[in-house]
N, C-alpha and C. Protein backbone atom coordinates (compact mmCIF):
# COMPACT_ATOMS: atom_id res chain seq x y z
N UNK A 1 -22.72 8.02 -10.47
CA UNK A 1 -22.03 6.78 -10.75
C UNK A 1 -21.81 6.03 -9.44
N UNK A 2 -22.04 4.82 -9.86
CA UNK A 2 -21.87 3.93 -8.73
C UNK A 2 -20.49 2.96 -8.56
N UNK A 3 -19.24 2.92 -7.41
CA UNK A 3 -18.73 2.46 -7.35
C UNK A 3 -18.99 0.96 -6.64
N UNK A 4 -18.52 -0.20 -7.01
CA UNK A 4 -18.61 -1.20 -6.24
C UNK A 4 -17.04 -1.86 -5.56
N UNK A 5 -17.20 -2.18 -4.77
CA UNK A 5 -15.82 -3.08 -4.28
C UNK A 5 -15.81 -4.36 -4.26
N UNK A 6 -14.62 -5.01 -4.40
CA UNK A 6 -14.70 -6.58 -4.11
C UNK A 6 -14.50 -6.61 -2.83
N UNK A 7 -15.40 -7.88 -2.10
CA UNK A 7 -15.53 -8.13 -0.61
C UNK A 7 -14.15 -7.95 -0.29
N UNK A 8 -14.17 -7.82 1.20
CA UNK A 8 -13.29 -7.37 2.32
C UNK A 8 -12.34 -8.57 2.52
N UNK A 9 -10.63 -7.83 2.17
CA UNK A 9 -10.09 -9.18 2.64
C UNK A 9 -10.09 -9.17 1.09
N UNK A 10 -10.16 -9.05 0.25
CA UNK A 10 -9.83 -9.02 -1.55
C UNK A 10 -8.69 -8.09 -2.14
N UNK A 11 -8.06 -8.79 -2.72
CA UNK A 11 -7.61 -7.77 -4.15
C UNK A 11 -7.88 -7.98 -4.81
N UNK A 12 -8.34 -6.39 -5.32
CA UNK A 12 -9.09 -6.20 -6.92
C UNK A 12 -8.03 -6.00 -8.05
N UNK A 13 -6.84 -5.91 -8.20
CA UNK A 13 -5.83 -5.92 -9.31
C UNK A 13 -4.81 -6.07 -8.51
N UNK A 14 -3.48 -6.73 -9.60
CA UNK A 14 -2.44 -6.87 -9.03
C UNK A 14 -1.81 -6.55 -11.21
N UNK A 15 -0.98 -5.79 -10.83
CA UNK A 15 0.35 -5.14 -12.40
C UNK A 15 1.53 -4.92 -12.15
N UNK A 16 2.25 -5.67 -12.96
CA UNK A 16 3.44 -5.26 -12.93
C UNK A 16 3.65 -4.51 -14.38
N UNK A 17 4.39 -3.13 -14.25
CA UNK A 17 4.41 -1.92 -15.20
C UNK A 17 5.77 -1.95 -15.30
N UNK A 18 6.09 -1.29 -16.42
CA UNK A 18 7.46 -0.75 -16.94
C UNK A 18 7.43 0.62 -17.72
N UNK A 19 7.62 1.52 -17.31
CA UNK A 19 7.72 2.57 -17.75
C UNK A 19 9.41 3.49 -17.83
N UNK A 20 9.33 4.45 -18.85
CA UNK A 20 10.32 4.44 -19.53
C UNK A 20 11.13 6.03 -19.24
N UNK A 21 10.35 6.25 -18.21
CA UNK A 21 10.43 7.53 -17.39
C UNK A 21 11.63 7.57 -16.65
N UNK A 22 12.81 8.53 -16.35
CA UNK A 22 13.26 8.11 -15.85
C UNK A 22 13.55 8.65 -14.46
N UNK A 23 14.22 8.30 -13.13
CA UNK A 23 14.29 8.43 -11.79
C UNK A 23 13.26 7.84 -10.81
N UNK A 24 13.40 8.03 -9.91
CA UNK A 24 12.40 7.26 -8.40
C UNK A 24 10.99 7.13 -8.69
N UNK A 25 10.37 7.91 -9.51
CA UNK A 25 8.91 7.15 -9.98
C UNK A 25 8.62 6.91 -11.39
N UNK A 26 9.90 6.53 -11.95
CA UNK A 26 10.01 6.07 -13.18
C UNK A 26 10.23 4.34 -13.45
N UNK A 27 10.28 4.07 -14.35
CA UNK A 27 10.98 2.48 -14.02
C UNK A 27 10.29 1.54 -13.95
N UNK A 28 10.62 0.42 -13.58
CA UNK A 28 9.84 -1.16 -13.02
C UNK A 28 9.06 -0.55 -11.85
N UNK A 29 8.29 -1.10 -11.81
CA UNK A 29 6.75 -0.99 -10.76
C UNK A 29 5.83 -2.23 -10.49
N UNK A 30 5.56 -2.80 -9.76
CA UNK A 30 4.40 -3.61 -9.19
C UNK A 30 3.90 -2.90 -8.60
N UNK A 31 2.21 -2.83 -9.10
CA UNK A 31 0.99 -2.32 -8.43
C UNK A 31 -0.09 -3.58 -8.00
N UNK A 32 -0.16 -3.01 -6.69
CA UNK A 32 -1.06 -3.83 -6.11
C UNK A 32 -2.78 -2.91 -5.80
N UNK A 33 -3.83 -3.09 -6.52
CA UNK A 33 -4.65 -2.32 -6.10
C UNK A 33 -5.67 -2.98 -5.21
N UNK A 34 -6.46 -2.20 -4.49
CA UNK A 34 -7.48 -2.84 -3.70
C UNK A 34 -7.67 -3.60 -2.78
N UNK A 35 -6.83 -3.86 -1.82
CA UNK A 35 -6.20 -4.71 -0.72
C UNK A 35 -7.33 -4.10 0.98
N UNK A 36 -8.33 -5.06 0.59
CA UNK A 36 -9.13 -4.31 1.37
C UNK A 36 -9.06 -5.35 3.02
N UNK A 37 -9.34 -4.34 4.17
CA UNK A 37 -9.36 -5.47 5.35
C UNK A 37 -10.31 -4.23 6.74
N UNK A 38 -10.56 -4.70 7.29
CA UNK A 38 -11.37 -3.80 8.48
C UNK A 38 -10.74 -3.70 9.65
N UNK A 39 -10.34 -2.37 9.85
CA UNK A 39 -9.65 -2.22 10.80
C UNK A 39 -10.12 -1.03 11.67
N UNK A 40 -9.47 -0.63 13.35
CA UNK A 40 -9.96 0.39 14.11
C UNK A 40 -9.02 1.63 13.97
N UNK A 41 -8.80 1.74 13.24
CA UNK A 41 -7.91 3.02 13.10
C UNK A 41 -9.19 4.17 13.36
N UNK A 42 -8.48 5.39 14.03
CA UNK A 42 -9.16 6.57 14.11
C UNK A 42 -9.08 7.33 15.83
N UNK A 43 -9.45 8.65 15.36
CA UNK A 43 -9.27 9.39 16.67
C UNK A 43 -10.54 9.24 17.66
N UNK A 44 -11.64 8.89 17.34
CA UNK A 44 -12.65 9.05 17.70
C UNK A 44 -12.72 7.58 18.34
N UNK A 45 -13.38 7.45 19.49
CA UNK A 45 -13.18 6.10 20.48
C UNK A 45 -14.50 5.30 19.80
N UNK A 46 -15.30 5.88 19.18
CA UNK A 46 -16.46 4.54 17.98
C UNK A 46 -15.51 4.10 16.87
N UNK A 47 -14.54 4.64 16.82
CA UNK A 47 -13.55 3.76 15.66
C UNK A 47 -12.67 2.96 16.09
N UNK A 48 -12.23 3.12 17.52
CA UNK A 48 -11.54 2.06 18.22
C UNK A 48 -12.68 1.07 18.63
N UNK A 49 -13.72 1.42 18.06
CA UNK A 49 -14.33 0.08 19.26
C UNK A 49 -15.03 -1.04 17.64
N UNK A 50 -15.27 -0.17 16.93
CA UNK A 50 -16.21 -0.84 15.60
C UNK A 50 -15.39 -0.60 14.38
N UNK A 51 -14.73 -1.78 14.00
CA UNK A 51 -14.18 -1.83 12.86
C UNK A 51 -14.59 -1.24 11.83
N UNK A 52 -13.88 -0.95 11.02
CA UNK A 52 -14.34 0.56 9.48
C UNK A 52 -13.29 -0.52 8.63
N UNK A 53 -13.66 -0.43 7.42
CA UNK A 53 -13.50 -0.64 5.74
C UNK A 53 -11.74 0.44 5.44
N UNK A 54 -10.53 -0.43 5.45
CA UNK A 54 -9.88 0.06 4.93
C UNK A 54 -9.69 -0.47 3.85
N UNK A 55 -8.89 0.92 2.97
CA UNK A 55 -8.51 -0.32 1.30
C UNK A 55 -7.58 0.45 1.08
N UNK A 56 -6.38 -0.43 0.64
CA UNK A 56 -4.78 0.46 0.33
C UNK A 56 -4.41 -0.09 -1.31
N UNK A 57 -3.69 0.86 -2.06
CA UNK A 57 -3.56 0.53 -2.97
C UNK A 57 -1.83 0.75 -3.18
N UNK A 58 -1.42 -0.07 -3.26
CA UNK A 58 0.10 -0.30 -3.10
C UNK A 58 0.95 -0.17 -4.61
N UNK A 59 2.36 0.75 -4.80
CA UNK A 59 2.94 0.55 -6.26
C UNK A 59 4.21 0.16 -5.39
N UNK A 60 5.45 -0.94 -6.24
CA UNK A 60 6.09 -1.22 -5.27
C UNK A 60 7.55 -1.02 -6.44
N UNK A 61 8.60 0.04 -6.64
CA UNK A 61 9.19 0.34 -7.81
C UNK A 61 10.48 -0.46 -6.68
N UNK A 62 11.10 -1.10 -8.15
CA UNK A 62 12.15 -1.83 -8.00
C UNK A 62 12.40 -2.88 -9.35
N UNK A 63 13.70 -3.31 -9.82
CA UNK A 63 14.48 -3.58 -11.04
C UNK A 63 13.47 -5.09 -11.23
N UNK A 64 12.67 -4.87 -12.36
CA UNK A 64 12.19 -6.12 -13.14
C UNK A 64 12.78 -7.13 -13.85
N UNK A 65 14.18 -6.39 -14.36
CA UNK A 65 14.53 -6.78 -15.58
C UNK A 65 15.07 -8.48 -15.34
N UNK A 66 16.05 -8.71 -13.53
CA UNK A 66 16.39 -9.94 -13.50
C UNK A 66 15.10 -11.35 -13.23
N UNK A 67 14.15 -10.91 -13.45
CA UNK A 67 13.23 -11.63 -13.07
C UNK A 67 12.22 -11.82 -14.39
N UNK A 68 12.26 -11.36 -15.42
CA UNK A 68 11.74 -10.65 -16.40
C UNK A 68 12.70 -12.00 -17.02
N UNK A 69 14.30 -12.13 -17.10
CA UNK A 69 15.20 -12.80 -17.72
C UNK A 69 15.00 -14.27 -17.04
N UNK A 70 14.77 -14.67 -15.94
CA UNK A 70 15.46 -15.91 -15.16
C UNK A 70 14.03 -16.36 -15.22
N UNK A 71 12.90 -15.26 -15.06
CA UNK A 71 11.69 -16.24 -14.47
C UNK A 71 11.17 -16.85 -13.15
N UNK A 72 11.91 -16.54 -12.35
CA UNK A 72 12.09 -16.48 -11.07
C UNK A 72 11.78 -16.14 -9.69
N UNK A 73 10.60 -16.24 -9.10
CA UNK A 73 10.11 -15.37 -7.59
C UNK A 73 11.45 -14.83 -7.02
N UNK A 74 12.09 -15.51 -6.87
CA UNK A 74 13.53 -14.96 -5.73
C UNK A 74 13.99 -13.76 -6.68
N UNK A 75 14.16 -13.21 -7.79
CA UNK A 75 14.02 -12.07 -8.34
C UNK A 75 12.90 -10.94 -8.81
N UNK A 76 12.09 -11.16 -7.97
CA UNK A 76 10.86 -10.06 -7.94
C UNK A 76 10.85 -10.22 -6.26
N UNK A 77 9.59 -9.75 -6.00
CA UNK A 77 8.69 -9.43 -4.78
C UNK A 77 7.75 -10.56 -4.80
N UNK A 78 7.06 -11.53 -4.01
CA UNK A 78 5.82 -12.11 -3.80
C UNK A 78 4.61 -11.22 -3.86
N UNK A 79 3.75 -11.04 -4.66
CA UNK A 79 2.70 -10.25 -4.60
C UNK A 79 1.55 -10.55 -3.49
N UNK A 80 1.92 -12.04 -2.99
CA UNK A 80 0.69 -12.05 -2.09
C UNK A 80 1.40 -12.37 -0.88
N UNK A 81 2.52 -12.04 -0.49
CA UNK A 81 3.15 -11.53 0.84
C UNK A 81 3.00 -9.91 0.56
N UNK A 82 3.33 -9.23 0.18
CA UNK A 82 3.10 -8.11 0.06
C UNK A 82 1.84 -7.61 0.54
N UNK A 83 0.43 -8.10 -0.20
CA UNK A 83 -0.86 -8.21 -0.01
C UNK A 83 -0.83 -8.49 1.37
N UNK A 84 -0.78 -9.58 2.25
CA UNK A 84 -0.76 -9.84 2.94
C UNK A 84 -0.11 -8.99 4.20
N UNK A 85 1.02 -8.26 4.22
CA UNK A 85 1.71 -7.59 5.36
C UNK A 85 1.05 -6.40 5.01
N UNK A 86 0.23 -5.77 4.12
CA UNK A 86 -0.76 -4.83 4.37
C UNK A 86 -1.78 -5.12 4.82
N UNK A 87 -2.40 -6.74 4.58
CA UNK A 87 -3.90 -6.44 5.38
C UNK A 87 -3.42 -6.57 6.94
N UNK A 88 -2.16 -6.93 7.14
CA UNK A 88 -2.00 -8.01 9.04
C UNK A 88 -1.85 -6.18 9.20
N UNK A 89 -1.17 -5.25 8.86
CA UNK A 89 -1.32 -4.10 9.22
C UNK A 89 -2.68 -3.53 9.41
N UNK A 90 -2.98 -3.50 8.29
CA UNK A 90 -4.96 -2.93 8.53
C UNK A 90 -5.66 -3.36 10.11
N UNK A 91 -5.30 -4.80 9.50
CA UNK A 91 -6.13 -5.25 10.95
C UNK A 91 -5.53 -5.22 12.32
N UNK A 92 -4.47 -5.28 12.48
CA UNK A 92 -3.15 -4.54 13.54
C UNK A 92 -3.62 -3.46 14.31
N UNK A 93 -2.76 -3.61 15.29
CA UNK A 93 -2.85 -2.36 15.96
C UNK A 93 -3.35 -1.33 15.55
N UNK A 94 -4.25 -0.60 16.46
CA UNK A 94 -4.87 0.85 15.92
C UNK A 94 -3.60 1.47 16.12
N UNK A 95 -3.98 2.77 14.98
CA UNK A 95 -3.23 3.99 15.15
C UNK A 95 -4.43 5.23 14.68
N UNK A 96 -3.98 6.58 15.09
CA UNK A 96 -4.98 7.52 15.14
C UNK A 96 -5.05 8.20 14.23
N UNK A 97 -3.91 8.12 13.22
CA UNK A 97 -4.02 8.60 11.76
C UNK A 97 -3.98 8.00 10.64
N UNK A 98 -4.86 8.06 9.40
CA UNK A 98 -4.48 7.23 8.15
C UNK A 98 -2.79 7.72 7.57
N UNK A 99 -2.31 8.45 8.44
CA UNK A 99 -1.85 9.25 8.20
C UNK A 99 0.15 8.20 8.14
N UNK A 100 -0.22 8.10 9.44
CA UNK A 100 0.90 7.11 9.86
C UNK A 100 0.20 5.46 9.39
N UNK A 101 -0.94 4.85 9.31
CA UNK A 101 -0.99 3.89 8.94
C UNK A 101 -0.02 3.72 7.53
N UNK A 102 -0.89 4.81 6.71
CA UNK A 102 0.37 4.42 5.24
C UNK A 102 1.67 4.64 5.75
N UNK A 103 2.20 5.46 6.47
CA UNK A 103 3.41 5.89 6.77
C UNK A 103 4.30 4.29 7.40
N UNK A 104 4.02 3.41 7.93
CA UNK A 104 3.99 2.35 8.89
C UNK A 104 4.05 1.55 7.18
N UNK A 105 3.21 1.48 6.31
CA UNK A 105 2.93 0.07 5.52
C UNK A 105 4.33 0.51 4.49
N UNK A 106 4.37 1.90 4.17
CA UNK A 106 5.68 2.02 3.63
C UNK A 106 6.95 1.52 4.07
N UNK A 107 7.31 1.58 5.38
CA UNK A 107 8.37 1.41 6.26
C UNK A 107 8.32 -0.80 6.06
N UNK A 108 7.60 -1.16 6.11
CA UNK A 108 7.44 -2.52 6.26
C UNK A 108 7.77 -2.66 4.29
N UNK A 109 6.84 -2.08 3.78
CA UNK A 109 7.28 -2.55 2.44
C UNK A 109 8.59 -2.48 1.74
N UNK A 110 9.65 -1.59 2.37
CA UNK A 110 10.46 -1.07 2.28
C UNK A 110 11.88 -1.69 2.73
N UNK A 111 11.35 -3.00 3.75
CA UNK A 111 11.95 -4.10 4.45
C UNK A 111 12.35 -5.00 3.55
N UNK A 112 11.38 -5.02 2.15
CA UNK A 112 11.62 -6.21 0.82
C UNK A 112 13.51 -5.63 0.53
N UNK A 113 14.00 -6.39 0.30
CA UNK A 113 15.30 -6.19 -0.33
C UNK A 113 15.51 -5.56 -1.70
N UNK A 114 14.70 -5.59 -2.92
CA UNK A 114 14.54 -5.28 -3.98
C UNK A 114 13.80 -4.33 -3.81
N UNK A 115 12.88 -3.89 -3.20
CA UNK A 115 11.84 -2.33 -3.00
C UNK A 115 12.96 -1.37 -2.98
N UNK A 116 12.94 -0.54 -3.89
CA UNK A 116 13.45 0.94 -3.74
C UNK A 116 12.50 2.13 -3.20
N UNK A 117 11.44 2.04 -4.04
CA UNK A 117 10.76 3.06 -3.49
C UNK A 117 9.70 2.53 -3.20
N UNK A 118 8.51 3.15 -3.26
CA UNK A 118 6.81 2.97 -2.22
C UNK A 118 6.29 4.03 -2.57
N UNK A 119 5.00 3.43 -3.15
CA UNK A 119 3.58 4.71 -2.82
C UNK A 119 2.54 3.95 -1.83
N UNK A 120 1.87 4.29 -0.82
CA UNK A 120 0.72 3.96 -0.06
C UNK A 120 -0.18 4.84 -0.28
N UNK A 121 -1.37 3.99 -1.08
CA UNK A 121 -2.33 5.16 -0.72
C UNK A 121 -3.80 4.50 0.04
N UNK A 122 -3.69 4.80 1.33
CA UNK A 122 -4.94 4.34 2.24
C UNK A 122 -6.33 5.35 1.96
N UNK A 123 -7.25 4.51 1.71
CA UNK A 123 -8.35 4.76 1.35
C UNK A 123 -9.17 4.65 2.59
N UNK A 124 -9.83 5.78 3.16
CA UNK A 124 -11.06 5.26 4.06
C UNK A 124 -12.06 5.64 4.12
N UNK A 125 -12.85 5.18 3.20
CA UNK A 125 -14.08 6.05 2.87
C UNK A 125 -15.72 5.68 3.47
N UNK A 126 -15.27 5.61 5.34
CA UNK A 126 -16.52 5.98 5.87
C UNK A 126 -15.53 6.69 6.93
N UNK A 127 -14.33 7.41 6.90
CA UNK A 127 -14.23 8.16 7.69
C UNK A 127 -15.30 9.91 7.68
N UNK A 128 -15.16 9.96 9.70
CA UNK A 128 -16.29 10.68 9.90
C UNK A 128 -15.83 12.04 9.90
N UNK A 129 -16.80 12.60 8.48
CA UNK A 129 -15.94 14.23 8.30
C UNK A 129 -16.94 15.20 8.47
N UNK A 130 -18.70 14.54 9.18
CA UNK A 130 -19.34 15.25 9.03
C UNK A 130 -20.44 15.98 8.06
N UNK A 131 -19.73 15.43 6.78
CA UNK A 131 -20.91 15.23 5.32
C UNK A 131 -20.43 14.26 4.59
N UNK A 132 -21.37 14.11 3.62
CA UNK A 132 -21.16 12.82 2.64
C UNK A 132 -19.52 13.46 1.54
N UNK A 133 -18.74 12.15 1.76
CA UNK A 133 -17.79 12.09 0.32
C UNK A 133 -17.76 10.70 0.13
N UNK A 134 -17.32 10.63 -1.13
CA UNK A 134 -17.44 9.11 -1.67
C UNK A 134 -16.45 8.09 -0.64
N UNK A 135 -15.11 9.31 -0.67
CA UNK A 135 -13.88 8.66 -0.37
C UNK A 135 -13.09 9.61 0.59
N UNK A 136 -11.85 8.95 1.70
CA UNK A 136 -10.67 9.98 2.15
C UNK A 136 -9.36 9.32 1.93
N UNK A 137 -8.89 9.88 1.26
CA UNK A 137 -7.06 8.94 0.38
C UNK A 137 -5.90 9.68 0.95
N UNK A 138 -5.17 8.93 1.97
CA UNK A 138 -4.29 9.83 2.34
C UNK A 138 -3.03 8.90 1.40
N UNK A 139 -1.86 9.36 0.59
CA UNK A 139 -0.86 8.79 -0.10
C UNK A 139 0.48 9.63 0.58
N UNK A 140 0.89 8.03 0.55
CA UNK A 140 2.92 8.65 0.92
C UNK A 140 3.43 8.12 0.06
N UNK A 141 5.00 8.61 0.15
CA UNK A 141 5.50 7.74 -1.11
C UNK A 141 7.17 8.28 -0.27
N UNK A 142 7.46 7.16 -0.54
CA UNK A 142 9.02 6.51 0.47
C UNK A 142 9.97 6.13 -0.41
N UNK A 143 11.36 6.70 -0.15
CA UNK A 143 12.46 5.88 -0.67
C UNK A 143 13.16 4.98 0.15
N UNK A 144 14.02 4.31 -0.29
CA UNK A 144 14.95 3.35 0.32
C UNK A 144 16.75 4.31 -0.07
N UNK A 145 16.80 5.21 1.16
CA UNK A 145 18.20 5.32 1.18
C UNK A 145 19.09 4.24 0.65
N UNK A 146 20.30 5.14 -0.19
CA UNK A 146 21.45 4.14 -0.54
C UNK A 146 22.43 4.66 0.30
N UNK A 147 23.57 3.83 0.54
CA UNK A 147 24.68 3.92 2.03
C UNK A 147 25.16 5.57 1.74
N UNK A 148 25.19 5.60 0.41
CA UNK A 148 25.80 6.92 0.64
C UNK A 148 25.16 8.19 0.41
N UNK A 149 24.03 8.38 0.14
CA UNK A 149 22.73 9.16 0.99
C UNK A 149 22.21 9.40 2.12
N UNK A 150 22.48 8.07 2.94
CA UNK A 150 22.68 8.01 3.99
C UNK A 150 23.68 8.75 4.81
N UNK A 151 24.69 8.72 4.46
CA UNK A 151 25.93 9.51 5.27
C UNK A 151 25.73 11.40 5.09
């Protein structure tokens, strides 16, 4: 089977879900899939020098319902700021792991006021492992402390 992508610098889906599950990966969700951009991430100094094909696929859980009622951007998330502060990351500063890249896009997504939680899952599938795989998906998934979790 053959996978195809939409050009670089695309998203291929954008959903907002409601599921009826309940706790931190239950709930209201915006998914952003396919957020592709070329960036030098990697340990190897041919990946700092020649841009590689990243693609992140973003779920962004946090309360639908006042935005759902009012109709309203200022009660959701912007989906294409969101989109966007993942590709300026992609293409951003190298770092040497996909590892901390998602780790980094969580921490920024996490900056939205309404984001509770975060999944990142960075896709890089011409990293060099030495034989053919289709794909390499490293996924985090982040909460947003409340004050008194915090303490």
């Amino acid at each position: 089977m053959v996978r195809t992508r939409p050009e670089v610098g695309t998203v291929s889906e954008v959903r907002a879900v409601t599921d009826v599950l309940p706790g931190p990966w239950g709930g209201d969700r915006i998914e952003i899939h396919g957020i592709q951009a070329s960036g030098k991430h990697g340990l190897l100094p041919h990946e700092r020098f020649h841009a590689q094909p990243f693609v992140v696929d973003l779920i962004c859980w946090l309360d639908l319902a006042p935005a759902g009622a009012s109709d309203e951007l200022s009660d959701s998330v912007d989906y294409s700021a969101l989109a966007q502060l993942v590709r300026d990351r992609i293409v951003g500063e190298p770092v040497n792991l996909v590892e901390r890249l998602a780790h980094e896009i969580a921490e920024e997504c996490l900056q939205q006021p309404l984001i509770t939680s975060v999944q990142v899952s960075v896709h890089k599938p011409h990293a060099p492992v030495g034989l053919l795989v289709d794909d390499i998906v490293v996924t985090v998934r982040r909460d947003r402390l409340t004050e008194k979790e915090a303490k």
